[in-house]
Protein backbone atom coordinates (compact mmCIF):
# COMPACT_ATOMS: atom_id res chain seq x y z
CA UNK A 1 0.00 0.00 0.00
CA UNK A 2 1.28 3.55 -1.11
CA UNK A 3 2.44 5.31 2.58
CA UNK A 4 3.75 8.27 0.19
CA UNK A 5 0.52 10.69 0.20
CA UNK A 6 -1.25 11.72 3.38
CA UNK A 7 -4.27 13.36 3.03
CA UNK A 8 -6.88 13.74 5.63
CA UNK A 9 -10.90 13.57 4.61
CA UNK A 10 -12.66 17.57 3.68
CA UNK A 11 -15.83 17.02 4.37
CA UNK A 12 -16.46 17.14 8.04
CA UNK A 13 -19.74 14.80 7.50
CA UNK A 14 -18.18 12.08 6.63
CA UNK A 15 -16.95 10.47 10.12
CA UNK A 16 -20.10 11.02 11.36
CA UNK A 17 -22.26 10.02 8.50
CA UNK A 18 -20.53 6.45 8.40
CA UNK A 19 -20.45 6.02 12.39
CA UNK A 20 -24.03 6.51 12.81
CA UNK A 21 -24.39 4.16 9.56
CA UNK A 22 -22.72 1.70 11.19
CA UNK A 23 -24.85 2.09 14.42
CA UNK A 24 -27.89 1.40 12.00
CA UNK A 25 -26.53 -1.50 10.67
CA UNK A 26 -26.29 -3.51 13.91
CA UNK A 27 -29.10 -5.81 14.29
CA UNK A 28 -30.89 -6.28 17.46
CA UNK A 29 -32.91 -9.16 17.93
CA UNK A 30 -35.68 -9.03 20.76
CA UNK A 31 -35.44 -11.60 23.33
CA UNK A 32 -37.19 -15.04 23.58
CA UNK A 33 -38.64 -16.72 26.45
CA UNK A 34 -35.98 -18.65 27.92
CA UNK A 35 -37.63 -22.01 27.38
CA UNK A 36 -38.18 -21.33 23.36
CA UNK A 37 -34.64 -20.04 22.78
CA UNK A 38 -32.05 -22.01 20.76
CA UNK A 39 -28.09 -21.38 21.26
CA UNK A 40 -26.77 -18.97 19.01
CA UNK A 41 -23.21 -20.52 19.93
CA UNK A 42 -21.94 -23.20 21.94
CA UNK A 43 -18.70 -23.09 23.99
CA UNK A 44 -17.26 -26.64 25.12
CA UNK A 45 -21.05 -27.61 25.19
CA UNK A 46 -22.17 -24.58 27.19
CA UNK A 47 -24.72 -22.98 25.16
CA UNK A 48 -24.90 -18.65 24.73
CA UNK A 49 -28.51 -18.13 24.12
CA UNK A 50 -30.43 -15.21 22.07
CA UNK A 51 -30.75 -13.29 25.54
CA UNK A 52 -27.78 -13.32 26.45
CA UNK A 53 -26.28 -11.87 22.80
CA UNK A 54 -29.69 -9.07 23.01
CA UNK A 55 -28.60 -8.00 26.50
CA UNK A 56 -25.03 -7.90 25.39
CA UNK A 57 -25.64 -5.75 22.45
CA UNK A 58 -28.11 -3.53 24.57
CA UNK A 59 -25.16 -3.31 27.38
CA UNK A 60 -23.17 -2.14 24.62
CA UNK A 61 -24.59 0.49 22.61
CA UNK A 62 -28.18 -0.57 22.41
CA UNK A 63 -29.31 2.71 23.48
CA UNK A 64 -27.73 4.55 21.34
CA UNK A 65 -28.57 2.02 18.17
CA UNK A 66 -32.26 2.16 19.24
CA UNK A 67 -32.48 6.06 19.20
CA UNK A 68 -30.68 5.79 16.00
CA UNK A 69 -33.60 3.44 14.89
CA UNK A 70 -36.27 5.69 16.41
CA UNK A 71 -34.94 8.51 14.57
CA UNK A 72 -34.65 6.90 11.51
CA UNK A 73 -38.45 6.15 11.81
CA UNK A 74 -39.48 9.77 12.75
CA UNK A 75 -37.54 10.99 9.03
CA UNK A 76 -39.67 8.14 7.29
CA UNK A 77 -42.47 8.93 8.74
CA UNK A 78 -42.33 13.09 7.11
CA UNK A 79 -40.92 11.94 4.37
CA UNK A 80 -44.61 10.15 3.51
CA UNK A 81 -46.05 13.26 4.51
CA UNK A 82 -44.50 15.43 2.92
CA UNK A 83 -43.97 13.26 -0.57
CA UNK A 84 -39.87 13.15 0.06
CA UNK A 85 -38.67 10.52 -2.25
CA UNK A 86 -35.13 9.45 -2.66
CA UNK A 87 -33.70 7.56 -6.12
CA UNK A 88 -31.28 5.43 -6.58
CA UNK A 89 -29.14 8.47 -8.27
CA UNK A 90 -29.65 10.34 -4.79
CA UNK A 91 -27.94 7.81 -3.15
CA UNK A 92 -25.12 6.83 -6.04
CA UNK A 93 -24.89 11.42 -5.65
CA UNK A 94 -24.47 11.12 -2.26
CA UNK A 95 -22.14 8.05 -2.08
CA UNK A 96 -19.62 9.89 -4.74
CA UNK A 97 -19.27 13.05 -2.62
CA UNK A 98 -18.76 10.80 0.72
CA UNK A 99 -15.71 9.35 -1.72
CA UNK A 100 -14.53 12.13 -3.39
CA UNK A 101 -14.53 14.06 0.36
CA UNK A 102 -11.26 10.87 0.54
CA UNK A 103 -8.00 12.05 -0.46
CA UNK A 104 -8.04 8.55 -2.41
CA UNK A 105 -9.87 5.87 -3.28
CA UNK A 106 -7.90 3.55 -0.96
CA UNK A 107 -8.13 5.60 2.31
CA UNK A 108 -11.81 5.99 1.50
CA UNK A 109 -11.95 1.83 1.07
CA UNK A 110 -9.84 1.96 4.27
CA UNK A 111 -12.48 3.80 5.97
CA UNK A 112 -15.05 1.38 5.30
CA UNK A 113 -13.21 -1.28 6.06
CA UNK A 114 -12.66 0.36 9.63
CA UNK A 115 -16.33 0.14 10.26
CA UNK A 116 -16.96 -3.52 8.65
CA UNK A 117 -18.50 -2.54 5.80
CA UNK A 118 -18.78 -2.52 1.99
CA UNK A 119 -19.76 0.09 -0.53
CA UNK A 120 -22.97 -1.93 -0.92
CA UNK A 121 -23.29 -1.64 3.14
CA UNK A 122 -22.93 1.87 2.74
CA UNK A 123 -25.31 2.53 -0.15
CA UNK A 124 -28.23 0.17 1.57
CA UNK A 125 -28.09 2.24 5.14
CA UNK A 126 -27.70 5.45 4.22
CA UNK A 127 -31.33 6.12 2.69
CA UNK A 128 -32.36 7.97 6.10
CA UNK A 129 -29.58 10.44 5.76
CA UNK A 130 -30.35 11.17 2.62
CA UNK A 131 -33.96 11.84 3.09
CA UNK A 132 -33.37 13.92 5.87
CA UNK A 133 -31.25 16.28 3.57
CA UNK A 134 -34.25 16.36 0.73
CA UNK A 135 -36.72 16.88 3.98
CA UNK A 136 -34.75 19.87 5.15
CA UNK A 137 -32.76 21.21 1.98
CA UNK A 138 -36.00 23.95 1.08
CA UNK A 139 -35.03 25.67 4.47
CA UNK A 140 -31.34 26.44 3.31
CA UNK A 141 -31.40 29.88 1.71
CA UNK A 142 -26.76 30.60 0.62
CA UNK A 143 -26.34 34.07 -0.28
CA UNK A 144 -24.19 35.75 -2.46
CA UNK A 145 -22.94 37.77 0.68
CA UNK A 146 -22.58 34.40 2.53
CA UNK A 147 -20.76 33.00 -0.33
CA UNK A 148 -18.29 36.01 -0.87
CA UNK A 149 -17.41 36.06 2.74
CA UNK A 150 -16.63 32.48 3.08
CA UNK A 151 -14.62 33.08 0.04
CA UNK A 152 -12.67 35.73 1.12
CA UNK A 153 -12.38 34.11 4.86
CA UNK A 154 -11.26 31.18 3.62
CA UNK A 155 -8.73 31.96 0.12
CA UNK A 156 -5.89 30.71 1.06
CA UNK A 157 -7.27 26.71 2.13
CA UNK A 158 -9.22 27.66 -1.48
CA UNK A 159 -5.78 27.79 -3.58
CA UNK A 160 -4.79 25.79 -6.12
CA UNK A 161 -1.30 24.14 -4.72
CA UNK A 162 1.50 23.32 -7.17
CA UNK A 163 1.33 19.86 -8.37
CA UNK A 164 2.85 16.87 -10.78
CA UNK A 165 1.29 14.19 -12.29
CA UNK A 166 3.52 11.16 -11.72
CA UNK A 167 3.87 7.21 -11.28
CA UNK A 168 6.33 5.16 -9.65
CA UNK A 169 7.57 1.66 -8.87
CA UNK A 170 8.60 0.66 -5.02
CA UNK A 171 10.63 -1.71 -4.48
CA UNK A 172 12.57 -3.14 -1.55
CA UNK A 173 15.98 -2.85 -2.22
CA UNK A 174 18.60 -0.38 -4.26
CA UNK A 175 19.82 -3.32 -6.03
CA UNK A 176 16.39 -3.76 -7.09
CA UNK A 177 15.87 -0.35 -8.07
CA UNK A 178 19.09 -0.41 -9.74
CA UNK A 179 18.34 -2.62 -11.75
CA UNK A 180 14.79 -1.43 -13.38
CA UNK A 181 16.73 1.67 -13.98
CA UNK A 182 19.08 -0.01 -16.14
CA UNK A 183 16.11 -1.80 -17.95
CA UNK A 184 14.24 1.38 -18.44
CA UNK A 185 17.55 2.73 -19.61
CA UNK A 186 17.66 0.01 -21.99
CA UNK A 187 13.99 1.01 -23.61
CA UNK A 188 12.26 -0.70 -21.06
CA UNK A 189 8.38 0.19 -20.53
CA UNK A 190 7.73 1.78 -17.32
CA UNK A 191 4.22 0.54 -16.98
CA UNK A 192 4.49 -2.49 -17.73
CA UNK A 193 7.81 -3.17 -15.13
CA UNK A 194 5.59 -1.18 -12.65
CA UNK A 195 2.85 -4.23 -13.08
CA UNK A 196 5.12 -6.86 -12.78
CA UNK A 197 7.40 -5.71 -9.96
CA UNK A 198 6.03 -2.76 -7.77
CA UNK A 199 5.15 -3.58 -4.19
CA UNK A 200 2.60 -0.79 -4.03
CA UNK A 201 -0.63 -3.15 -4.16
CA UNK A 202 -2.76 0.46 -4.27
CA UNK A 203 -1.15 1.19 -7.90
CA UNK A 204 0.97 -1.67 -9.33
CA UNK A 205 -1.92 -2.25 -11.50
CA UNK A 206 -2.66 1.10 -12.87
CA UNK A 207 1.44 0.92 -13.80
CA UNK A 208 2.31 2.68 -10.89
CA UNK A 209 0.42 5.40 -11.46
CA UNK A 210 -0.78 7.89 -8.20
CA UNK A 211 -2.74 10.60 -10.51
CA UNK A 212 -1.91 14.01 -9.41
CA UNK A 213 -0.33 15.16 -6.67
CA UNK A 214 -0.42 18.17 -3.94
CA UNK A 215 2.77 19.92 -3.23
CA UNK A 216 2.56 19.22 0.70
CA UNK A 217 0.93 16.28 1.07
CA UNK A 218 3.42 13.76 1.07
CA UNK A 219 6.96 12.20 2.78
CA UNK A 220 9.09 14.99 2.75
CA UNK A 221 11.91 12.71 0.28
CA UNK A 222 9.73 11.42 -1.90
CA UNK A 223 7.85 15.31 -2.20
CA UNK A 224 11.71 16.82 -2.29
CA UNK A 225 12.29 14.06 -5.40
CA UNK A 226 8.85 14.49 -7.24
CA UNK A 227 8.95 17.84 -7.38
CA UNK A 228 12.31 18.49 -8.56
CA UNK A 229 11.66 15.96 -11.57
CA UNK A 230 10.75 18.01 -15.20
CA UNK A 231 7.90 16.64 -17.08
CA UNK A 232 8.61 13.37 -18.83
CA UNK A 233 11.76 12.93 -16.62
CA UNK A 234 12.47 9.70 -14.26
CA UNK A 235 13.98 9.94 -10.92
CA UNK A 236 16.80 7.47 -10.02
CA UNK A 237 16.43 5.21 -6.89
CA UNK A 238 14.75 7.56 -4.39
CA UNK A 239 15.23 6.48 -0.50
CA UNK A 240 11.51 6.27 0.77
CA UNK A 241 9.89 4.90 4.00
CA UNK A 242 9.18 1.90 2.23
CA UNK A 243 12.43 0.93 0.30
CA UNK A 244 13.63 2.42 -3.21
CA UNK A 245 11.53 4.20 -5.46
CA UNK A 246 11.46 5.51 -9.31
CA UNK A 247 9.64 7.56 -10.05
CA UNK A 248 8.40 9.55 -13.32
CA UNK A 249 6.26 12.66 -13.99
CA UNK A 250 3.84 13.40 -16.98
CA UNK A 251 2.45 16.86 -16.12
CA UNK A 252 2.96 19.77 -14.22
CA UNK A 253 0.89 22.21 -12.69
CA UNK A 254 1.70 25.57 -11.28
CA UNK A 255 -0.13 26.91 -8.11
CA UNK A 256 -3.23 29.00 -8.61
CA UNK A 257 -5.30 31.02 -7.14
CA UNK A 258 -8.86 30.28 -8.36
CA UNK A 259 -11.73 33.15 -8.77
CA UNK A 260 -14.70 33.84 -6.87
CA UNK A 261 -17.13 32.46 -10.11
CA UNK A 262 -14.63 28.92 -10.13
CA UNK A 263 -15.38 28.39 -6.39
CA UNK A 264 -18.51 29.59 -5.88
CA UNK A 265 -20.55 26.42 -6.87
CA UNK A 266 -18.35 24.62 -4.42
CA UNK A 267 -18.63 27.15 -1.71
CA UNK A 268 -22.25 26.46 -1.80
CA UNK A 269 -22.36 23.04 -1.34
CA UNK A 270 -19.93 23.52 1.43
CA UNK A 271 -22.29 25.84 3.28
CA UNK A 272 -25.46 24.32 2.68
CA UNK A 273 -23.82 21.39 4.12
CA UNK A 274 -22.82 22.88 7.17
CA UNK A 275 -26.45 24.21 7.55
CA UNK A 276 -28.30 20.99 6.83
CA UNK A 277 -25.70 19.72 9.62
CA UNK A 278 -27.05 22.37 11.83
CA UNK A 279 -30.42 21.89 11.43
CA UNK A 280 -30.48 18.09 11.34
CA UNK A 281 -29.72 17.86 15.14
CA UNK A 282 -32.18 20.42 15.74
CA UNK A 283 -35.24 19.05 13.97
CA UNK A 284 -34.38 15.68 15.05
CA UNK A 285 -34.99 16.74 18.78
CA UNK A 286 -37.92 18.55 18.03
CA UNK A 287 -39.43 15.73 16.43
CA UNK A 288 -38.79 13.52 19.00
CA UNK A 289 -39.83 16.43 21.39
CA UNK A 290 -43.64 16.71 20.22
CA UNK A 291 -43.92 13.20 18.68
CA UNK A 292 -45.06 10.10 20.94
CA UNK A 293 -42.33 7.79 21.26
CA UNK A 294 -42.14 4.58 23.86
CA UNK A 295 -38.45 3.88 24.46
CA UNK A 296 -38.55 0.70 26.89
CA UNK A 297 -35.32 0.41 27.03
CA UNK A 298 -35.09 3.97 28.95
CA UNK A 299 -38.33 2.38 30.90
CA UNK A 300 -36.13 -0.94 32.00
CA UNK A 301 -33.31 1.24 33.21
């Protein structure tokens, strides 16, 4: 795996989004009576019965999964009323962005991983969230004030930092990476040697390829290498973290400074997000405040 770039999430939702998620997608079973239960395990012929797992889970977060549940009922039950409706492009929209917030693919695969899920677990649990933004999205008025402001507050995090394009291979030893360079010295095809003998499993198969890069976000000798590489030009063996690295650039950017008009459709989704944040919490407790719901599990404790 490429320990090169590190880049931390944007988009503050994120985190939370996929904790509460994961909440949701604990199941809790209700208990039986303890002469119609059957053992969920069995441990050197001592049984563990359903009970015992449902008080378990309860003991350990079933609280907080059940007012997850609870609240997750209370968004279904305006969206009927008020004819919310959410598509299978709503959810693909809002899976992209909960990517794209990643600084790659792999830490966002990481992420989900970290939680014991899939993409597909993600997708499947995340229809309350998403209703909950289409319930409350006609209360969130962005101005062009708000919009300039945050623009101007906020310039420098919008810049445009220098960056390169650029592939490598990692390998394990300078005799290693000695070698390739002789073979790409020879007319060798990067790509194709980047396949074959790269230990980064997160590009090897794209031919070593890691797409564009941030001046700042990586290790400091790899960044120092990368950057001081002209386009088309290959590095010789680089001393990295990891081992020995080659590496080779195929475009150059310089830093930028983008106008008000280029951000401002970005801007906008980053403050209507931080509204619908707001206001989630809120209207969540005021449902809960003037609706009629039973929690036995507060009445048991």
């Amino acid at each position: 795996m490429n320990n090169h770039i590190q880049i931390s999430p944007k988009w503050k939702w994120v985190s939370t989004l996929l904790v509460l998620i994961m909440i949701a997608y604990v199941l809790v079973y209700p208990p039986l009576k303890k002469t119609d239960e059957a053992a969920v395990a069995k441990v050197n012929g001592v049984a563990i019965t359903k009970t015992q797992l449902y008080d378990a889970m309860v003991g350990s977060g079933g609280e907080q999964t059940l007012d997850t549940l609870i609240s997750e009922e209370l968004i279904n039950q305006e969206s009927q009323k008020s004819g919310v409706q959410v598509t299978d492009d709503d959810i693909q929209a809002e899976t992209s962005k909960i990517q794209g917030s990643y600084g790659s693919d792999t830490e966002f695969q990481q992420a989900l991983t970290s939680y014991g899920m899939t993409l597909d677990d993600l997708k499947k649990n995340m229809k309350s969230q998403v209703l909950l933004k289409k319930i409350l999205a006609p209360q969130v008025t962005i101005t062009d004030d708000e919009i300039k402001k945050y623009y101007d507050d906020n310039l420098e995090s919008l810049k445009n930092p220098e960056q390169v394009q650029a592939s490598h291979i990692s390998v394990a030893t300078k005799e290693e990476a000695d070698a390739i360079l002789a073979d790409l010295k020879n007319g060798g095809d990067f790509t194709a040697i980047a396949k074959e003998k790269s230990l980064d499993t997160a590009t090897k198969d794209k031919g070593g390829a890691l797409g564009y890069i941030d001046k700042g976000s990586m290790d400091p000798t790899f960044e120092t290498a990368v950057f001081a590489l002209g386009t088309g030009a290959t590095s010789e063996a680089v001393k990295t973290s990891t081992g020995y690295d080659i590496i080779k650039v195929t475009d150059h950017k310089a830093a930028s400074t983008p106008t008000l008009e280029e951000k401002t459709k970005d801007i906008k989704q980053t403050l209507t997000d931080e509204k619908l944040s707001t206001l989630a919490s809120t209207w969540l407790d005021e449902q809960k405040t003037k609706s009629t719901v039973e929690n036995y599990l507060k009445t048991k404790a």
